[in-house]
C-alpha atoms as a PDB file:
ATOM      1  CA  UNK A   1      25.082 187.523 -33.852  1.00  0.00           C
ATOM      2  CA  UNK A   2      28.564 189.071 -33.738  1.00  0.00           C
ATOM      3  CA  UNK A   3      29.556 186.177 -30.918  1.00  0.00           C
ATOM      4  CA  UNK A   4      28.399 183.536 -34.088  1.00  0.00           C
ATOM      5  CA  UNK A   5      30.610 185.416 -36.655  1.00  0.00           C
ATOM      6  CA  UNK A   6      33.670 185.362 -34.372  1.00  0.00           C
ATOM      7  CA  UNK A   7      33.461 181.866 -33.570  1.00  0.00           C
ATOM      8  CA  UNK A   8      32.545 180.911 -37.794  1.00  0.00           C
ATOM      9  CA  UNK A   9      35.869 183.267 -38.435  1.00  0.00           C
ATOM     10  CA  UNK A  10      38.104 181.554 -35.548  1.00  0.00           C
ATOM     11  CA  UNK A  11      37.125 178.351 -36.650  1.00  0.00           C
ATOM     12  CA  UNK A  12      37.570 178.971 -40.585  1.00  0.00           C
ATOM     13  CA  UNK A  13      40.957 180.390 -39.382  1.00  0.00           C
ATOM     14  CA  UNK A  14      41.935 177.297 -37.773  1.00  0.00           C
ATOM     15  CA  UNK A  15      41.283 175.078 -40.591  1.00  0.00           C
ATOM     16  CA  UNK A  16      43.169 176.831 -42.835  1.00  0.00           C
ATOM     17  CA  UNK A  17      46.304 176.874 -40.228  1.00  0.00           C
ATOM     18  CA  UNK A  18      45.537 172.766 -40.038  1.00  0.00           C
ATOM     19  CA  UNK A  19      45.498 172.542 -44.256  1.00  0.00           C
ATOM     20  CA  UNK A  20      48.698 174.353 -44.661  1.00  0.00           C
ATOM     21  CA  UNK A  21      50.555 172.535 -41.395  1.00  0.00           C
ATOM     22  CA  UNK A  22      49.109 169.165 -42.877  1.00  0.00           C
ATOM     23  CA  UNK A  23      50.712 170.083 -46.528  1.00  0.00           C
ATOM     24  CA  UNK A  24      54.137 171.206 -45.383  1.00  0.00           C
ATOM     25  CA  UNK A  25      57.509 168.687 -46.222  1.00  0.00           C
ATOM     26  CA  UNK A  26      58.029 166.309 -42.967  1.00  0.00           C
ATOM     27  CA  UNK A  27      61.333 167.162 -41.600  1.00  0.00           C
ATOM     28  CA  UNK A  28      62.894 163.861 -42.079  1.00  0.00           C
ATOM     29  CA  UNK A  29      61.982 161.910 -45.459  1.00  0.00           C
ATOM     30  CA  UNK A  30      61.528 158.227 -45.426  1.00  0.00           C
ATOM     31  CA  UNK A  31      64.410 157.186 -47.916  1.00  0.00           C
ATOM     32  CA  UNK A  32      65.181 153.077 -49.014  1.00  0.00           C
ATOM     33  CA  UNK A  33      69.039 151.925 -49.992  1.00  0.00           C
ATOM     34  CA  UNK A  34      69.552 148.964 -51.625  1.00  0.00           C
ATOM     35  CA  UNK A  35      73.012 147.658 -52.523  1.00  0.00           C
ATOM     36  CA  UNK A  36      75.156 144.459 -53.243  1.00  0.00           C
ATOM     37  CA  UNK A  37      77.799 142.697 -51.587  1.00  0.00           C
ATOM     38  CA  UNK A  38      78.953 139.939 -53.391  1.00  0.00           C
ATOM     39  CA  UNK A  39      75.607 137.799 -54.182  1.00  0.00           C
ATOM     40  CA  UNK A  40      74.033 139.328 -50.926  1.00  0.00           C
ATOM     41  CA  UNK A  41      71.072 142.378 -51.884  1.00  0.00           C
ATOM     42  CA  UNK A  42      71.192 144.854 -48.758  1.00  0.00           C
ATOM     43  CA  UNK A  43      68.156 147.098 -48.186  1.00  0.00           C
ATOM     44  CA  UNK A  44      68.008 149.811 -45.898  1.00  0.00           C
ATOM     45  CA  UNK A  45      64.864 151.853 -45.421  1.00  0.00           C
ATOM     46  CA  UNK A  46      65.347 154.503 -42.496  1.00  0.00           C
ATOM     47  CA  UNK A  47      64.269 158.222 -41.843  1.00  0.00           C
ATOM     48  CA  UNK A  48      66.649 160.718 -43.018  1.00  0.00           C
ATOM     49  CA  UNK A  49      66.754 164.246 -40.677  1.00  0.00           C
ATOM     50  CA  UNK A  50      69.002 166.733 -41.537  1.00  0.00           C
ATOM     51  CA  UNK A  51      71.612 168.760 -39.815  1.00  0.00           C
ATOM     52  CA  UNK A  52      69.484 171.974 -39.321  1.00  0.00           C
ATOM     53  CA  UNK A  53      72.308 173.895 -37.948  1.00  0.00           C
ATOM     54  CA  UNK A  54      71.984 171.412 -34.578  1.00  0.00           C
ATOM     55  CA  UNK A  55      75.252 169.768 -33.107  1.00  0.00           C
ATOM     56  CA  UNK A  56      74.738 165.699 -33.920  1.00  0.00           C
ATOM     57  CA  UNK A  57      77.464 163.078 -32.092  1.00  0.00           C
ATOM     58  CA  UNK A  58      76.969 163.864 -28.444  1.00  0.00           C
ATOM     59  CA  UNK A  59      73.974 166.082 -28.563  1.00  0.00           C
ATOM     60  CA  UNK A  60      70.960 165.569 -30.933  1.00  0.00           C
ATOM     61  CA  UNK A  61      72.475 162.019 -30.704  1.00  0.00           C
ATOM     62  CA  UNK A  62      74.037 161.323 -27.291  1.00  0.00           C
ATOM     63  CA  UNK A  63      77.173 159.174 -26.659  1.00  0.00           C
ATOM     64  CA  UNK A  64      76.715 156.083 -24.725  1.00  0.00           C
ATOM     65  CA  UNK A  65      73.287 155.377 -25.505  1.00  0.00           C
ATOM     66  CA  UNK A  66      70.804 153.428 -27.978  1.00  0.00           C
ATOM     67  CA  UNK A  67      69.794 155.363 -31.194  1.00  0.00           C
ATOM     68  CA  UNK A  68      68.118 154.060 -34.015  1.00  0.00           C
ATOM     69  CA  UNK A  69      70.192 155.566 -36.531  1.00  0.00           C
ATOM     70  CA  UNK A  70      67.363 157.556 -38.489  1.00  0.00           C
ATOM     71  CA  UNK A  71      64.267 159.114 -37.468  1.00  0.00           C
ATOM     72  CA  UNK A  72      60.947 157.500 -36.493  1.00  0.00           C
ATOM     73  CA  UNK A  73      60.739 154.083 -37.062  1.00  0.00           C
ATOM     74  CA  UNK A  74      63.889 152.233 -36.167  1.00  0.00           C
ATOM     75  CA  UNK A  75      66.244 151.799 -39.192  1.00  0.00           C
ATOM     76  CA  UNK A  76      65.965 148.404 -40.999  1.00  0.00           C
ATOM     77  CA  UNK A  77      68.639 146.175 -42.387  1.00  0.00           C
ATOM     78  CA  UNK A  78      67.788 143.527 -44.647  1.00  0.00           C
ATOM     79  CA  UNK A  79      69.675 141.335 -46.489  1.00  0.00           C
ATOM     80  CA  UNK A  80      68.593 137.898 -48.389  1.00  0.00           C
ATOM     81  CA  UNK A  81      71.997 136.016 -47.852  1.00  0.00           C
ATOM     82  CA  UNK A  82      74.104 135.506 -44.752  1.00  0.00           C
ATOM     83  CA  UNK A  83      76.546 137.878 -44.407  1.00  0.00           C
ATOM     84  CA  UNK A  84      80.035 138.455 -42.279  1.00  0.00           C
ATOM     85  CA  UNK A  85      79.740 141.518 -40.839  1.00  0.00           C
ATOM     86  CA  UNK A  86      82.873 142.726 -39.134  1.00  0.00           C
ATOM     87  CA  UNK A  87      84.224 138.776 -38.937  1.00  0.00           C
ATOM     88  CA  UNK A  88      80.766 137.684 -37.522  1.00  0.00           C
ATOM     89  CA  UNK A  89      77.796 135.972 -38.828  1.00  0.00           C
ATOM     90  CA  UNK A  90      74.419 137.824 -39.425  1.00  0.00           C
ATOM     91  CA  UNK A  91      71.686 135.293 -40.544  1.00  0.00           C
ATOM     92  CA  UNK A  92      69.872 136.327 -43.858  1.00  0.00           C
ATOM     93  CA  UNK A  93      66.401 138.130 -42.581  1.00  0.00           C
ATOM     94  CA  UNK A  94      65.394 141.651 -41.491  1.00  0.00           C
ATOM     95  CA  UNK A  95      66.218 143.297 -38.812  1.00  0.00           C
ATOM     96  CA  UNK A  96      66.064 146.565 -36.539  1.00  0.00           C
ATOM     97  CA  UNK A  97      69.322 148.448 -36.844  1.00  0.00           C
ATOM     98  CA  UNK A  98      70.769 150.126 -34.060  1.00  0.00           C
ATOM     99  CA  UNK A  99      73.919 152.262 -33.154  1.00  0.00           C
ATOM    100  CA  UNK A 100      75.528 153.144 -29.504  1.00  0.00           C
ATOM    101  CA  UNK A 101      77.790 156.046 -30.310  1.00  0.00           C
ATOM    102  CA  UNK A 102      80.778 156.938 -28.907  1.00  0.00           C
ATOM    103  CA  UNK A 103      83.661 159.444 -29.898  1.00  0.00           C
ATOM    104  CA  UNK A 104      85.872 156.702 -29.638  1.00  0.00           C
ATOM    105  CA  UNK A 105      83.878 153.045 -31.245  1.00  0.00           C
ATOM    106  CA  UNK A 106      80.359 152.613 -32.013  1.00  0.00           C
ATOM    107  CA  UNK A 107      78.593 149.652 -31.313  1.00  0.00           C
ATOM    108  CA  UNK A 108      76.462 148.241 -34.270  1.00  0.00           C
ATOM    109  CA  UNK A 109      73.258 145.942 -33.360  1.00  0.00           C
ATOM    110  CA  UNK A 110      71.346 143.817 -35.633  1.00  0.00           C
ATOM    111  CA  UNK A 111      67.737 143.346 -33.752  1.00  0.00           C
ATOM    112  CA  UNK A 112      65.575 140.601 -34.080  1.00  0.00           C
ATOM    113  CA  UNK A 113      62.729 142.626 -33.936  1.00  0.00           C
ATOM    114  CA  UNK A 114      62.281 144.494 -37.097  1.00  0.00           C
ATOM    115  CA  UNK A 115      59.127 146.796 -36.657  1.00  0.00           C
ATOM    116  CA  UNK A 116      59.792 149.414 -33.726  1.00  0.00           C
ATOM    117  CA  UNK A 117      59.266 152.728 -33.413  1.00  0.00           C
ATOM    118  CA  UNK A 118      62.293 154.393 -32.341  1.00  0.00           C
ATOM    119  CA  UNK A 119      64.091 152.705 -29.410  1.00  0.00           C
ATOM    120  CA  UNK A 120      61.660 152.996 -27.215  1.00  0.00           C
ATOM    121  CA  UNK A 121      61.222 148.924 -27.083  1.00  0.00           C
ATOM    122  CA  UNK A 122      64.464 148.083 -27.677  1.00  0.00           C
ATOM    123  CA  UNK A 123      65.614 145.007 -25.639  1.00  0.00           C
ATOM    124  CA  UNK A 124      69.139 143.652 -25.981  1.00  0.00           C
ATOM    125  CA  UNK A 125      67.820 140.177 -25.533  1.00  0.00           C
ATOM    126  CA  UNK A 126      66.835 140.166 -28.919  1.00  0.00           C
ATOM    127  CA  UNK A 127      70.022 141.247 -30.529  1.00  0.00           C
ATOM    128  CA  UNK A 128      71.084 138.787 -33.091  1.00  0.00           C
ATOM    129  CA  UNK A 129      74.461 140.166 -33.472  1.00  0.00           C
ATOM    130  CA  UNK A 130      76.481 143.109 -32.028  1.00  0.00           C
ATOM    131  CA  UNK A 131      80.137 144.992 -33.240  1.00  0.00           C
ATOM    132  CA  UNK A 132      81.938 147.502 -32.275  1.00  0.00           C
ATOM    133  CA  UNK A 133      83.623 149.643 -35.207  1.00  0.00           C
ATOM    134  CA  UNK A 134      85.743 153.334 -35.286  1.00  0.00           C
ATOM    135  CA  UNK A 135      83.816 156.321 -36.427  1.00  0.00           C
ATOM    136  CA  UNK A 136      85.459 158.665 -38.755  1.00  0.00           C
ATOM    137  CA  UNK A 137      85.526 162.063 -38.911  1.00  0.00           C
ATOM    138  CA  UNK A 138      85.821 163.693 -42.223  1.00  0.00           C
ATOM    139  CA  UNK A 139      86.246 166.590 -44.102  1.00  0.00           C
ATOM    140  CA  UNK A 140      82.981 167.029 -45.881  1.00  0.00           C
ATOM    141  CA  UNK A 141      79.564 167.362 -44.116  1.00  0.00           C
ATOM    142  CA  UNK A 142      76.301 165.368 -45.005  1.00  0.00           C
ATOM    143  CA  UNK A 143      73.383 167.334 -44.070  1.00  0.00           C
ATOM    144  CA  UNK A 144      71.333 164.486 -44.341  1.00  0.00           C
ATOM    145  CA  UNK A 145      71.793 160.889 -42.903  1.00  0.00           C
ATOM    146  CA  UNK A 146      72.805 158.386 -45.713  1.00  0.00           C
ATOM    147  CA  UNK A 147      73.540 155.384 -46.233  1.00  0.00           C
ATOM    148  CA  UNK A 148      75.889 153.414 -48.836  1.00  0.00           C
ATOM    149  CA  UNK A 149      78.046 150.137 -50.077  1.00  0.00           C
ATOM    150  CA  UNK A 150      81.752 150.557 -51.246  1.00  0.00           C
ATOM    151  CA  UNK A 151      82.944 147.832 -52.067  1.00  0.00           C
ATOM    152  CA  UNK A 152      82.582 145.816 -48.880  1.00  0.00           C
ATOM    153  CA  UNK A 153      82.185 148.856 -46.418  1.00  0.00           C
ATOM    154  CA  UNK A 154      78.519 149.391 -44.936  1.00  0.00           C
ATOM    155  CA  UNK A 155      78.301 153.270 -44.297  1.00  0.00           C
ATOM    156  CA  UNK A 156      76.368 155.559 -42.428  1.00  0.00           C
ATOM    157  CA  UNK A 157      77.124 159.224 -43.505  1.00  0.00           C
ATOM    158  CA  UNK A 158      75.935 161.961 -41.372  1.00  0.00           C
ATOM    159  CA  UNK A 159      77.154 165.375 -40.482  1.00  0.00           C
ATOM    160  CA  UNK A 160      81.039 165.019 -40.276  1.00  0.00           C
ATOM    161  CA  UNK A 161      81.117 161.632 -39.451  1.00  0.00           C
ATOM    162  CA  UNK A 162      81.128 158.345 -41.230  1.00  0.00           C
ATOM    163  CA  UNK A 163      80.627 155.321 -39.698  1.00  0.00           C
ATOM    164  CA  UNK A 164      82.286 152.592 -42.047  1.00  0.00           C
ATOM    165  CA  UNK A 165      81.358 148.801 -41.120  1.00  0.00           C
ATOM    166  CA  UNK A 166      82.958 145.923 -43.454  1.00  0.00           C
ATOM    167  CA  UNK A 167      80.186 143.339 -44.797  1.00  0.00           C
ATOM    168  CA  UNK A 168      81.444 140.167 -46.674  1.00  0.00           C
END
């Protein structure tokens, strides 16, 4: 009998420790940007993390390789005119979006492939269009990854870094 009670206790204990783990925040909120360049409406939908007292460029994030530039799914870019984007043409439609960081440049990729799941798929064959751009490092911090249009300047805020791209 006492063997039953344990296990009914253990077991009533667990679900409650499920209920309250299922209820909590998720660490990185799904967050949609929409802006305008000229006639051109730009949506971004991405997952936003936050700083969490972690080191970002070069760590969380490593230099030199693919990141999706948000959490989970891979960042999206959509836009429903053609755009120049850094002097080159990027086709109206949706696509993955993608960043190779550096200290130095950043390479910025527009993929073909809109639905992925990180960067785990990623293939370079389906780029439709890839620049290289200067990171910034500023003076105030963004604990959480943003995104925004000034003017014509596509930017990624996060941490102490902004990562302006020009969009006509």
């Amino acid at each position: 009998m006492k063997s039953i009670m344990k296990t009914g206790f253990a077991l009533v204990a667990l679900f409650i420790v499920n209920v309250i783990g299922a209820q909590s925040k998720p660490t990185s909120t799904k967050e949609t940007f929409t802006g305008k360049v000229n006639e051109a409406i730009i949506t971004v939908n991405y997952g936003s993390p936050s700083i969490n007292g972690r080191k970002i460029w070069g760590e969380l994030v490593p230099f030199d390789k693919i990141w999706r530039a948000g959490a989970n799914d891979a960042t999206t870019f959509e836009t429903d005119k053609d755009l120049t984007v850094e002097g080159a043409k990027l086709p109206a439609g949706k696509y993955s979006f993608f960043i190779i960081p550096n200290s130095k440049e950043c390479t910025i990729i527009f993929n073909k492939v809109a639905k992925q799941w990180g960067a785990y798929k990623y293939s370079q064959e389906d780029d439709q269009l890839r620049v290289v751009v200067k990171p910034l490092v500023v003076r105030s911090v963004s604990e959480k990854l943003t995104y925004e249009i000034n003017s014509n300047t596509f930017n990624l805020k996060w941490d102490n870094w902004s990562i302006p791209v020009q969009i006509y």
